[in-house]
C-alpha atoms as a PDB file:
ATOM      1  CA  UNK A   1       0.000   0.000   0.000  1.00  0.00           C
ATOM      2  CA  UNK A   2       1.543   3.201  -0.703  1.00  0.00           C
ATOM      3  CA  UNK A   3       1.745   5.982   1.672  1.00  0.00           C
ATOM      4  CA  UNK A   4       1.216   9.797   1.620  1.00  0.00           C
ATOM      5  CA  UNK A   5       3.978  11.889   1.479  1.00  0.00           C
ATOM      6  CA  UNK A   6       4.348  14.438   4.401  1.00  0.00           C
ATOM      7  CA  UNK A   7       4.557  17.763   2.400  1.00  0.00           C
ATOM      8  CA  UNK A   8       5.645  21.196   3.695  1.00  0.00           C
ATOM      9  CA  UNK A   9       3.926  23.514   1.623  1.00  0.00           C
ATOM     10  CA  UNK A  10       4.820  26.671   1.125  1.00  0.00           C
ATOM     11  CA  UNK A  11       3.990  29.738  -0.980  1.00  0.00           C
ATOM     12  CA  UNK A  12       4.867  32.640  -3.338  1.00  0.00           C
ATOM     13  CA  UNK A  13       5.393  36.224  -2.604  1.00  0.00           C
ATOM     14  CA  UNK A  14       7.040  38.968  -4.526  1.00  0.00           C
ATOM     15  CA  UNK A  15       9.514  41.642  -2.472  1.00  0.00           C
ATOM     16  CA  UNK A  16       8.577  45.544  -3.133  1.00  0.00           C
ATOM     17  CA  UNK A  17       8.557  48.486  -1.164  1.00  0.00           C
ATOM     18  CA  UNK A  18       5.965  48.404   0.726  1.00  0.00           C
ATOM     19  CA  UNK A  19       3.478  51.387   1.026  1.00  0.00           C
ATOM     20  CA  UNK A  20       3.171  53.133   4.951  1.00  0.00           C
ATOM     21  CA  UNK A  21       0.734  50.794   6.670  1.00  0.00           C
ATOM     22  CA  UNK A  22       0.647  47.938   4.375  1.00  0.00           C
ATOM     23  CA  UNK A  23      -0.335  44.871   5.890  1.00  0.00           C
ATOM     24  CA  UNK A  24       0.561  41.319   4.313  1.00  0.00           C
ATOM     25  CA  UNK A  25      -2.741  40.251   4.095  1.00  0.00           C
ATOM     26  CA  UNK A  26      -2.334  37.977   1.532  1.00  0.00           C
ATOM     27  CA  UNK A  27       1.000  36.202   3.120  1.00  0.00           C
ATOM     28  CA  UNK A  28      -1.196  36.228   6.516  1.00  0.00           C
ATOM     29  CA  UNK A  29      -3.929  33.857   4.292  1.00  0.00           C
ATOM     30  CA  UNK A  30      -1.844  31.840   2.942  1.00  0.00           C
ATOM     31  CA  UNK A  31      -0.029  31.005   6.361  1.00  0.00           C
ATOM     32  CA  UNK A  32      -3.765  30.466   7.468  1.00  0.00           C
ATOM     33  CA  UNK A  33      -4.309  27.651   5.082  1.00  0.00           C
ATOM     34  CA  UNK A  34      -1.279  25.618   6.030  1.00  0.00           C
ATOM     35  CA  UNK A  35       1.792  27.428   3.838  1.00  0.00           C
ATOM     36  CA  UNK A  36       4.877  26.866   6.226  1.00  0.00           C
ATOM     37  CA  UNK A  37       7.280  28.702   3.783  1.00  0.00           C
ATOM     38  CA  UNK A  38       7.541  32.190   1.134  1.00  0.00           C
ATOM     39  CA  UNK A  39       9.630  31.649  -2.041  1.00  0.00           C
ATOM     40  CA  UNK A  40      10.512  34.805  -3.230  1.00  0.00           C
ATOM     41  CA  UNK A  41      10.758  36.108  -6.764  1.00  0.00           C
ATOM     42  CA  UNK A  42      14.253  37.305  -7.862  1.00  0.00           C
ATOM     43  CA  UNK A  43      15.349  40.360  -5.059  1.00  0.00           C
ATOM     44  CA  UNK A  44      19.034  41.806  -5.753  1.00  0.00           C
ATOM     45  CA  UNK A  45      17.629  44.955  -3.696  1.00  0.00           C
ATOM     46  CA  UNK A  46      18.889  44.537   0.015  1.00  0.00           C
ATOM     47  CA  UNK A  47      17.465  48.165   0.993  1.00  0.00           C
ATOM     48  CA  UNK A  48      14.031  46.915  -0.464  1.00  0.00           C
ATOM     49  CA  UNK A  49      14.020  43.750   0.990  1.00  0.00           C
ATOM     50  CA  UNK A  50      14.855  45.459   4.443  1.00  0.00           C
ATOM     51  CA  UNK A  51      11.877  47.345   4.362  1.00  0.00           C
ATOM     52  CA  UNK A  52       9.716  44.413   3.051  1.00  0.00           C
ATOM     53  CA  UNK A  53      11.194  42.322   5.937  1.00  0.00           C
ATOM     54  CA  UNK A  54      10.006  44.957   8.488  1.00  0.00           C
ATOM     55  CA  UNK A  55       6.953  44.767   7.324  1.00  0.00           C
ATOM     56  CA  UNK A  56       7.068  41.069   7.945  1.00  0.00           C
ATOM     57  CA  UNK A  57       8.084  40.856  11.209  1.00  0.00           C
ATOM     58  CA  UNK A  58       6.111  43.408  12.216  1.00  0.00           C
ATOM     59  CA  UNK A  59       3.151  41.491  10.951  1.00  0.00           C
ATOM     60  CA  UNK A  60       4.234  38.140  13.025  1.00  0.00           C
ATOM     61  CA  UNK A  61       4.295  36.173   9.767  1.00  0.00           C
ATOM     62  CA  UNK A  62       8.317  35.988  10.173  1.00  0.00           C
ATOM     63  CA  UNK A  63       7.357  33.908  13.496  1.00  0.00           C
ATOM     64  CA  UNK A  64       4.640  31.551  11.137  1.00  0.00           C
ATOM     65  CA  UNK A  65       6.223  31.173   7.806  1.00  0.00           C
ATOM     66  CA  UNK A  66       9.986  30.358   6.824  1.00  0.00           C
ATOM     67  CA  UNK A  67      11.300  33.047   4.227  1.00  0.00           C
ATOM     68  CA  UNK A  68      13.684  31.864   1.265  1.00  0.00           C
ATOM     69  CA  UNK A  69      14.645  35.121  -0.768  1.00  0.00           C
ATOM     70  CA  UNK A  70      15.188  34.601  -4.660  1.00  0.00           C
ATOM     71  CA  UNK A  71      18.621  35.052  -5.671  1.00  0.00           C
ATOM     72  CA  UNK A  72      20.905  33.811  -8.253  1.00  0.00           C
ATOM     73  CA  UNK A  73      24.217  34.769  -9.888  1.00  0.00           C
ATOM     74  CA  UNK A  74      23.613  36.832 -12.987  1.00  0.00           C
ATOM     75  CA  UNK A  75      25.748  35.910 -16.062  1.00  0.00           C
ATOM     76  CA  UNK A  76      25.648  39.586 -17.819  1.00  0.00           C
ATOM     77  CA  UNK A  77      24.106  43.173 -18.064  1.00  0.00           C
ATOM     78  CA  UNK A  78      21.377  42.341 -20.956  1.00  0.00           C
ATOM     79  CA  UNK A  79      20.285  38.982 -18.670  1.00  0.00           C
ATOM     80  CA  UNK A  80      19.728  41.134 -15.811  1.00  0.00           C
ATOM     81  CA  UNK A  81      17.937  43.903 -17.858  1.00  0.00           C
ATOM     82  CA  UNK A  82      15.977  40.441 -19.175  1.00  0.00           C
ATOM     83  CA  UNK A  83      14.933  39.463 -15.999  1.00  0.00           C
ATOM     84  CA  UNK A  84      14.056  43.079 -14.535  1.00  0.00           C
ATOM     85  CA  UNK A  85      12.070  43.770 -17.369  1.00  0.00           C
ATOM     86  CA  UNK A  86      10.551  40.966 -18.242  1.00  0.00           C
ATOM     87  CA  UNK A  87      10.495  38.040 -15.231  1.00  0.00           C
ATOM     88  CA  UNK A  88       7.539  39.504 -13.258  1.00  0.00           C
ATOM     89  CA  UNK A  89       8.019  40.919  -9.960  1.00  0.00           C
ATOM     90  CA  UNK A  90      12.146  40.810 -10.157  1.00  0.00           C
ATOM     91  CA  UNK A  91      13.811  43.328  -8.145  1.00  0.00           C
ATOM     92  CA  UNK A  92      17.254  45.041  -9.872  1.00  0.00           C
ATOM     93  CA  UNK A  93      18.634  47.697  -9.092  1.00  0.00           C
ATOM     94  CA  UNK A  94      20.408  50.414 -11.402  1.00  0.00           C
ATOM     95  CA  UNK A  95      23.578  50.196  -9.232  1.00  0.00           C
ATOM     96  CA  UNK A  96      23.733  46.485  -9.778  1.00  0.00           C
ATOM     97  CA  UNK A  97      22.883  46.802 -13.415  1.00  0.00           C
ATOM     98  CA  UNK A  98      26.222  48.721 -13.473  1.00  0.00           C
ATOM     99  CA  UNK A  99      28.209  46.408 -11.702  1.00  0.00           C
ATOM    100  CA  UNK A 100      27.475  44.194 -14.376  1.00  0.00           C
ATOM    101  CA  UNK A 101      27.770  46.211 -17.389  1.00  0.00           C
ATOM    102  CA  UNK A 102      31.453  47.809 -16.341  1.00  0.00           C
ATOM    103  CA  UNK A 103      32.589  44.457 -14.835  1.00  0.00           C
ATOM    104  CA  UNK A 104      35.825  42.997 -16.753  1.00  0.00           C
ATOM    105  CA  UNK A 105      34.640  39.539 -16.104  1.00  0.00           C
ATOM    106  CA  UNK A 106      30.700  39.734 -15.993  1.00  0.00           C
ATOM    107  CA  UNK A 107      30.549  36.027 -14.729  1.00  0.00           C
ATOM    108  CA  UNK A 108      33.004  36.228 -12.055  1.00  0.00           C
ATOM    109  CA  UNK A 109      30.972  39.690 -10.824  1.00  0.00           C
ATOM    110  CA  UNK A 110      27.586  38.361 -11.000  1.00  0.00           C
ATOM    111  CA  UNK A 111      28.940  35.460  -8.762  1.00  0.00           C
ATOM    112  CA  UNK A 112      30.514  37.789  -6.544  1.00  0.00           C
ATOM    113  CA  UNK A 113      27.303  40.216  -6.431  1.00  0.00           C
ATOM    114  CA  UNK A 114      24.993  36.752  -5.427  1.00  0.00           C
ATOM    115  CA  UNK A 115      27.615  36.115  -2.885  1.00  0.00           C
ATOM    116  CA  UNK A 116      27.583  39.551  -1.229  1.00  0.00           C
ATOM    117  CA  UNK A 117      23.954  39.933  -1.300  1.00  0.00           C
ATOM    118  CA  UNK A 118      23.263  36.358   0.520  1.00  0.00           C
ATOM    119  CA  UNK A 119      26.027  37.660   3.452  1.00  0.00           C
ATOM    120  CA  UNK A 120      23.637  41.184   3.353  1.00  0.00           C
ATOM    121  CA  UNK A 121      20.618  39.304   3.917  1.00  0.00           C
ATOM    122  CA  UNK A 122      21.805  37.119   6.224  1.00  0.00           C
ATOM    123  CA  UNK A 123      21.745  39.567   8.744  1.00  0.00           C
ATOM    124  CA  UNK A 124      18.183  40.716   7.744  1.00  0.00           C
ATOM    125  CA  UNK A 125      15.730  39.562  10.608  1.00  0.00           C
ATOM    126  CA  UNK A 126      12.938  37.595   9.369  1.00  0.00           C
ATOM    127  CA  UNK A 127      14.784  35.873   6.466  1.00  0.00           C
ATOM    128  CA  UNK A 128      15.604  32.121   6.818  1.00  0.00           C
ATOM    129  CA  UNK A 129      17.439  31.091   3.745  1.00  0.00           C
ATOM    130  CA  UNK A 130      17.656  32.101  -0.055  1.00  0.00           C
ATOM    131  CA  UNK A 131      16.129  30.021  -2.844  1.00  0.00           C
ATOM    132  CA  UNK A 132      19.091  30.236  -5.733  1.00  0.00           C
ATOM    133  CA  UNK A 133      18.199  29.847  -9.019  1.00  0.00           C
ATOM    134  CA  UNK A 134      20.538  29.965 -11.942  1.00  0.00           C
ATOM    135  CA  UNK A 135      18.759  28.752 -15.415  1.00  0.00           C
ATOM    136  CA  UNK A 136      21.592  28.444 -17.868  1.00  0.00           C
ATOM    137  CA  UNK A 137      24.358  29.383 -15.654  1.00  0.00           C
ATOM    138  CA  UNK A 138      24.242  26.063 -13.029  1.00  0.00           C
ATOM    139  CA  UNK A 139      28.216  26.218 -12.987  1.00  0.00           C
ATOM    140  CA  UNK A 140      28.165  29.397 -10.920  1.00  0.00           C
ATOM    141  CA  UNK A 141      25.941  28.176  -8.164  1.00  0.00           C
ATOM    142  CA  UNK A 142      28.887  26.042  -6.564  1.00  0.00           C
ATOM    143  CA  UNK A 143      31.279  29.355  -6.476  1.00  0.00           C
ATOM    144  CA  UNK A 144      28.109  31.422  -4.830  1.00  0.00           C
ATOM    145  CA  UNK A 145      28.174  29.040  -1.884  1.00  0.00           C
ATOM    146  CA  UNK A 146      31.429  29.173  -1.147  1.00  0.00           C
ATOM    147  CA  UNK A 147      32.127  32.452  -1.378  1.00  0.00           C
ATOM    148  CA  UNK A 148      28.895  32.815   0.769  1.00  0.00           C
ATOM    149  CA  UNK A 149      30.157  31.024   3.462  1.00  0.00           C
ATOM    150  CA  UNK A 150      27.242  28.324   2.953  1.00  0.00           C
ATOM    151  CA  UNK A 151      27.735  25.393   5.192  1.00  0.00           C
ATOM    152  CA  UNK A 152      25.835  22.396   3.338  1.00  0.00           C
END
């Protein structure tokens, strides 16, 4: 007889500035139905996700839910004007679109930029972990983590 498998669901959120007063009302429902985690969309915005974060454990939700931020290493300028512009809800900022475009070695940057930003939110209160993705560029994941400091 087979069995059920135990799952941990969890559920989707997107990082923005929040407006004064916003309430995550939408997080707070989906913690109410049995989500134990938030996957985040794409953030490379550590002064936005600071703010969203406050938000969040203001709320209580950072207490109910288990927050992975999106994050991967970008592989050049025009894939991380792609993804800002066209991966819904990604967070870039201009300063890290010119990292990448005056970088000598746009691989080795985009690596180093993933790396920094996991240390920076790291010491972010409500966050538990990232969620790194990196679609045509799996090579660079290894290199993130260790420059990270990730203990698997």
């Amino acid at each position: 007889m087979a069995t059920r498998s135990d799952f941990f669901p969890g559920a989707v959120a997107i990082v923005h500035d929040p407006i004064e007063n916003w309430k995550p009302a939408a997080l707070e429902a989906k913690a109410s139905i049995g989500a134990k985690f938030v996957q985040t969309q794409f953030c490379y915005d550590s002064d936005v996700l600071k703010t969203y974060m406050k938000y969040i454990v203001d709320s209580g939700l950072s207490e109910k839910l288990y927050f992975l931020i999106g994050i991967g290493p970008l592989k050049s300028e025009k894939s991380a004007k792609w993804m800002r512009d066209k991966l819904f809800g990604t967070v870039i900022p201009e300063a890290i679109l010119l990292r990448m475009e005056q970088a000598k070695d746009p691989i080795q940057e985009g690596i180093k930029i993933c790396a920094d930003l996991i240390d920076e939110f790291s010491e972010i209160p409500g966050i538990s972990g990232v969620h790194m993705m990196a679609p045509r560029n799996l090579k660079a994941i290894a290199p993130v983590v260790e420059k990270a400091g990730i203990k698997i």
